[in-house]
C-alpha atoms as a PDB file:
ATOM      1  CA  UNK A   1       4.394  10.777  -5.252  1.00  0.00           C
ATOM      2  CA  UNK A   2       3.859  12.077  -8.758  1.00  0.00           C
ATOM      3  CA  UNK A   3       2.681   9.200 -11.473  1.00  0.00           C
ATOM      4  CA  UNK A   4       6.368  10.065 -13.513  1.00  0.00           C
ATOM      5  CA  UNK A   5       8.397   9.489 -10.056  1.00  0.00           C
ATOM      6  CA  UNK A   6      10.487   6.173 -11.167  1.00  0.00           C
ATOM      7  CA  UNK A   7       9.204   4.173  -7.746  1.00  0.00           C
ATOM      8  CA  UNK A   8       5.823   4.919  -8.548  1.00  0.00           C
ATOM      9  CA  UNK A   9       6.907   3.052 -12.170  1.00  0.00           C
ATOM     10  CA  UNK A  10       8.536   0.622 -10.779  1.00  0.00           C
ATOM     11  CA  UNK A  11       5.712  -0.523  -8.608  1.00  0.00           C
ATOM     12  CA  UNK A  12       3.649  -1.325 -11.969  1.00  0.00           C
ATOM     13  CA  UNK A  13       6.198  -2.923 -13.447  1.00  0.00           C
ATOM     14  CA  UNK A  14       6.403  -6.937 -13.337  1.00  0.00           C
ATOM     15  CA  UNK A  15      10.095  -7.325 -12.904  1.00  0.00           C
ATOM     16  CA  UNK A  16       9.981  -7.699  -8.589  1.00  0.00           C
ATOM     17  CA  UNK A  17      13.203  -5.927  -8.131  1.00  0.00           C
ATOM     18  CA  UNK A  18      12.726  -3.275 -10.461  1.00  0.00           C
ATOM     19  CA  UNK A  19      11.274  -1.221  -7.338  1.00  0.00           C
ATOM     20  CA  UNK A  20      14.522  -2.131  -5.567  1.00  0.00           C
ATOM     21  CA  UNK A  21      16.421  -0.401  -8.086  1.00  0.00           C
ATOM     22  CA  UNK A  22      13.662   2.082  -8.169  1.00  0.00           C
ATOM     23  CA  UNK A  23      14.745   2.994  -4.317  1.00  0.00           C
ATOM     24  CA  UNK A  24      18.747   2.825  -5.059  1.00  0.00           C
ATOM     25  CA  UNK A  25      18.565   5.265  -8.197  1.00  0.00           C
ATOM     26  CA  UNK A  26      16.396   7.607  -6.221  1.00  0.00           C
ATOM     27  CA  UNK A  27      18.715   7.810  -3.234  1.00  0.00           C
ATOM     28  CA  UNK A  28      21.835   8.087  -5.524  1.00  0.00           C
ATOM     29  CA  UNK A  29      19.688  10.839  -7.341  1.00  0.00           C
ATOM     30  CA  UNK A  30      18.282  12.773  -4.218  1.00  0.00           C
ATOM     31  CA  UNK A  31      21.679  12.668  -2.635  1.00  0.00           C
ATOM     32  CA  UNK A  32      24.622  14.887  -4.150  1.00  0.00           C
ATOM     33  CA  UNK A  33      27.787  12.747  -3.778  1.00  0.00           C
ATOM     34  CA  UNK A  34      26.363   9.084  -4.073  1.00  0.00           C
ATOM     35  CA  UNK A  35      28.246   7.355  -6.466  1.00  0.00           C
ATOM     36  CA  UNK A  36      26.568   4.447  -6.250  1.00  0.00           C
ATOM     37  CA  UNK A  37      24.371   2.013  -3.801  1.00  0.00           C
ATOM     38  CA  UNK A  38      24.668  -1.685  -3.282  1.00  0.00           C
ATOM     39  CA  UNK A  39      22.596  -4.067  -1.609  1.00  0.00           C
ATOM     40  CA  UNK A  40      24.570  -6.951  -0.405  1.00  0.00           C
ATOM     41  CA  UNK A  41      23.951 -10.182   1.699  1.00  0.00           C
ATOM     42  CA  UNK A  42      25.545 -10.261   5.405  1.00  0.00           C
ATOM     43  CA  UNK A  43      27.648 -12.969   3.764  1.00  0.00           C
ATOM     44  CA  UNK A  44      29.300 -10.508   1.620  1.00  0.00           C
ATOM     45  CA  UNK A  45      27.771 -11.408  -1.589  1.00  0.00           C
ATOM     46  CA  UNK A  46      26.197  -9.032  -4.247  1.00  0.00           C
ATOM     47  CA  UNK A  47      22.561  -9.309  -4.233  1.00  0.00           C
ATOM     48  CA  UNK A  48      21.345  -5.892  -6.643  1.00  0.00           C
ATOM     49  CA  UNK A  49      23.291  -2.541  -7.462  1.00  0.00           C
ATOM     50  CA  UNK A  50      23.253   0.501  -8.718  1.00  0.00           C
ATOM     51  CA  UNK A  51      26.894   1.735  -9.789  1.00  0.00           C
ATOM     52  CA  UNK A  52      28.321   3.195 -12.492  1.00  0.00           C
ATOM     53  CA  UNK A  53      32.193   4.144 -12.941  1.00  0.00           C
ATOM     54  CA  UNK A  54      33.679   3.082  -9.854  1.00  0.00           C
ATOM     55  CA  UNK A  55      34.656   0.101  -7.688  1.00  0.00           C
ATOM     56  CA  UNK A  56      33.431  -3.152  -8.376  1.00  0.00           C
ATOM     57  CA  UNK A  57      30.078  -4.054  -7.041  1.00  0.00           C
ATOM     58  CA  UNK A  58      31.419  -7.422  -5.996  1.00  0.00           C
ATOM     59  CA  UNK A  59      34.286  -5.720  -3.570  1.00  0.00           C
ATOM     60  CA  UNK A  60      31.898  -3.466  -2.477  1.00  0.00           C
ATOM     61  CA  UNK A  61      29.200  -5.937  -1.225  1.00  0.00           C
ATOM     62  CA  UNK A  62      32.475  -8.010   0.411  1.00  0.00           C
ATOM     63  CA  UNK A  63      33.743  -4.646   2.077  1.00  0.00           C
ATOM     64  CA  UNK A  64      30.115  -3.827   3.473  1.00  0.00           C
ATOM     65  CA  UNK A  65      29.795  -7.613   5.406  1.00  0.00           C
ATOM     66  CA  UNK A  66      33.317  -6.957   6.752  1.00  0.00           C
ATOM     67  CA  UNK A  67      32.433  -3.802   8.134  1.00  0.00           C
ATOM     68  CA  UNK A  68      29.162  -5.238   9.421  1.00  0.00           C
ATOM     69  CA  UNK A  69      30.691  -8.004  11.017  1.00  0.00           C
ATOM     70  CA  UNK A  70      33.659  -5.851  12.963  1.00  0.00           C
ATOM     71  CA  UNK A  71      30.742  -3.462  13.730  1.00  0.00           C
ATOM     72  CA  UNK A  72      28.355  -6.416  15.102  1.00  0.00           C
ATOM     73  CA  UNK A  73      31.044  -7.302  17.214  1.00  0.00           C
ATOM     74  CA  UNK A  74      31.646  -3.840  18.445  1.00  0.00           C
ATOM     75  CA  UNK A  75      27.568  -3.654  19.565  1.00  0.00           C
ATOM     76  CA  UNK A  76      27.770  -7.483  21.070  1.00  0.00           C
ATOM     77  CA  UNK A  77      31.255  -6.081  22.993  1.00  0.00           C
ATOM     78  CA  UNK A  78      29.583  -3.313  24.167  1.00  0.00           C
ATOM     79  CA  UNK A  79      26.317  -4.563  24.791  1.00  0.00           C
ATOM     80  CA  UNK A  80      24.884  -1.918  22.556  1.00  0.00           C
ATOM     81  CA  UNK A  81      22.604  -4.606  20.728  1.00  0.00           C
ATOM     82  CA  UNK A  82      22.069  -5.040  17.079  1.00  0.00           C
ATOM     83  CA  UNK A  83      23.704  -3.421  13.953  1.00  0.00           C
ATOM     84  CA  UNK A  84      21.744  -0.574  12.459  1.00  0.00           C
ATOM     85  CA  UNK A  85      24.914   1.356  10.429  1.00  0.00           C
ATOM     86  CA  UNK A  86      28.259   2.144  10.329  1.00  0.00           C
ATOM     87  CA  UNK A  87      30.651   4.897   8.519  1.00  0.00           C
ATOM     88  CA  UNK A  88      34.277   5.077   6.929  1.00  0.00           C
ATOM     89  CA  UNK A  89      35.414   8.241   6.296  1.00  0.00           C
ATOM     90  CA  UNK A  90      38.148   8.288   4.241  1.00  0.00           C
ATOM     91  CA  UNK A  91      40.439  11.440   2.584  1.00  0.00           C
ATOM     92  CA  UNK A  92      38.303  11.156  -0.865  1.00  0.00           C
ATOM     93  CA  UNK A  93      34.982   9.993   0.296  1.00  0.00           C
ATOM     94  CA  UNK A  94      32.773   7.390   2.289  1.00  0.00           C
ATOM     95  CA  UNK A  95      31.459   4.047   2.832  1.00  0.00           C
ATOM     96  CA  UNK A  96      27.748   4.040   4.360  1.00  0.00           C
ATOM     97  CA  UNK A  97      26.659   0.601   5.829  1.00  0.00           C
ATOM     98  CA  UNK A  98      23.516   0.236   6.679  1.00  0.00           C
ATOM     99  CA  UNK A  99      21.307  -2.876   7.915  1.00  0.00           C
ATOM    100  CA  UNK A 100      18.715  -4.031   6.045  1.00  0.00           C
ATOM    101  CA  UNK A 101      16.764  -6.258   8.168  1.00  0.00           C
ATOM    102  CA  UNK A 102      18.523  -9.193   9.665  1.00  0.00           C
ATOM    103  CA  UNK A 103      20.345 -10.880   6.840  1.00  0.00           C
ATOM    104  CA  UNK A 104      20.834  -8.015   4.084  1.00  0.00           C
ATOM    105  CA  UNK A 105      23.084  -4.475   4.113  1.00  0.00           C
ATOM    106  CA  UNK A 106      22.681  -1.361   1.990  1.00  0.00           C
ATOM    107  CA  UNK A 107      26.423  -0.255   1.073  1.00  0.00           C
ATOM    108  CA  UNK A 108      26.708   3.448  -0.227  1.00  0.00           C
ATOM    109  CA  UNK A 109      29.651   4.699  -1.699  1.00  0.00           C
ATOM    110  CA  UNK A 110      30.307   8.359  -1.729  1.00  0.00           C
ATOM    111  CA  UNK A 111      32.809  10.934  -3.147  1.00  0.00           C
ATOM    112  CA  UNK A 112      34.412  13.793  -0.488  1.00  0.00           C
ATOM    113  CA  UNK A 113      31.798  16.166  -1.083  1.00  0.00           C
ATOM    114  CA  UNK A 114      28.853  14.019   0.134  1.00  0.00           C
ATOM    115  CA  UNK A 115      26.492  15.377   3.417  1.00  0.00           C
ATOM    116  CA  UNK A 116      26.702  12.136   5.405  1.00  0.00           C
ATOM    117  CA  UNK A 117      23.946  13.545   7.780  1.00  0.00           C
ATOM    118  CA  UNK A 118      21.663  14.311   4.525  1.00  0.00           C
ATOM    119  CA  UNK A 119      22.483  10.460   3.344  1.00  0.00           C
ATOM    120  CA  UNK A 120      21.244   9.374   6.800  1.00  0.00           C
ATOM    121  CA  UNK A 121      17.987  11.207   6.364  1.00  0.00           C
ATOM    122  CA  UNK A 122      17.781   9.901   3.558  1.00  0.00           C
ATOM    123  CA  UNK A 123      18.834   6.155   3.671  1.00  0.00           C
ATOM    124  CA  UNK A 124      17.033   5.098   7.022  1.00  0.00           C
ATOM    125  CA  UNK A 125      13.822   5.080   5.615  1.00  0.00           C
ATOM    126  CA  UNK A 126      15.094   3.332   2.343  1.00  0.00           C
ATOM    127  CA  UNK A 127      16.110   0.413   4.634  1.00  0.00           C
ATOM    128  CA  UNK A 128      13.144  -0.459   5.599  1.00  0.00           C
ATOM    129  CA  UNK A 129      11.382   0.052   2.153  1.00  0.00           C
ATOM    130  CA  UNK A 130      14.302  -2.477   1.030  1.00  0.00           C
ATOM    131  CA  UNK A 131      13.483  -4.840   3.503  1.00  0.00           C
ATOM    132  CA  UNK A 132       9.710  -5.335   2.613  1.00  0.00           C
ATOM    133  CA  UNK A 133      10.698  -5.081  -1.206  1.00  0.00           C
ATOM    134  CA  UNK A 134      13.036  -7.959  -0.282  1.00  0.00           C
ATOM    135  CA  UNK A 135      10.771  -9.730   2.070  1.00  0.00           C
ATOM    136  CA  UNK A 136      13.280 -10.233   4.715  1.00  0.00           C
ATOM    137  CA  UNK A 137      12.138 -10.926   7.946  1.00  0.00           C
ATOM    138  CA  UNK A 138      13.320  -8.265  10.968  1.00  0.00           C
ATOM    139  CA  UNK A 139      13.891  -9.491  14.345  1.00  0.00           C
ATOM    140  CA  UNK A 140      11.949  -8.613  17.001  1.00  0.00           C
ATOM    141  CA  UNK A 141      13.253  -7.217  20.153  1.00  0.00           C
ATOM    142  CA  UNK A 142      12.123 -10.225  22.092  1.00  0.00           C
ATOM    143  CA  UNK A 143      13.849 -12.460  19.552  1.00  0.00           C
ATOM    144  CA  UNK A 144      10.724 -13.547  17.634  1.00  0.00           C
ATOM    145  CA  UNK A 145      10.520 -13.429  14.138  1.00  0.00           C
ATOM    146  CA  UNK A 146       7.526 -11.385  11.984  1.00  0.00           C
END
């Protein structure tokens, strides 16, 4: 990663999220057709974003734990087991859900021209980069927590 990349900056700096934001402007950046990224407790509330013009970052974070939770439900149903992602597709765009270990989601929001298989690429990885930035714990298969 080249010294001017803004995660390798962000990684210097001594604000602890700035490398959070680091990851969400890069993947709204690398992406054509992000309009913006959210990460968002399982409880619906806003934890960091990066938007600009658009819906409101609050709504967004509550829309992401409601599709989690019908989604969750949907796995448990179908014994299918835990929540990884889901996707709305809707006439002018989409909304990308994504887990982020156990108790966090990564919402992205984007327009109708967006490559949802690119944004997969793309955002798996970021997940679990998020999940270390953010120190949340994963579970295990076996139920155990690391």
């Amino acid at each position: 990663m080249p010294a001017s990349h803004p995660l390798e900056k962000a990684l210097q700096s001594s604000d602890p999220y700035q490398a959070v934001r680091a990851e969400l402007a890069a993947l709204r950046h690398q992406v054509t057709g992000v309009r913006g990224c959210v990460i968002a407790g399982v409880d619906g509330l806003l934890i960091l974003h990066d938007t600009e013009n658009g819906p409101e970052p609050h709504d967004i974070a509550a829309l992401a734990a409601g599709a989690h939770g019908i989604s969750r439900t949907c796995g448990a149903a179908l014994n299918q087991g835990t929540f990884q992602e889901v996707t709305i597709r809707n006439q002018g765009g989409y909304l990308a859900v994504y887990a982020v270990g156990e108790l966090a989601l990564l919402a992205v929001i984007g327009d109708s021209g967006l490559n949802i298989a690119r944004l997969h690429l793309e955002a798996r990885p970021v997940t679990s980069r998020l999940a270390g930035l953010l120190r949340i714990q994963t579970v295990e298969p076996s139920g155990y927590f690391g």
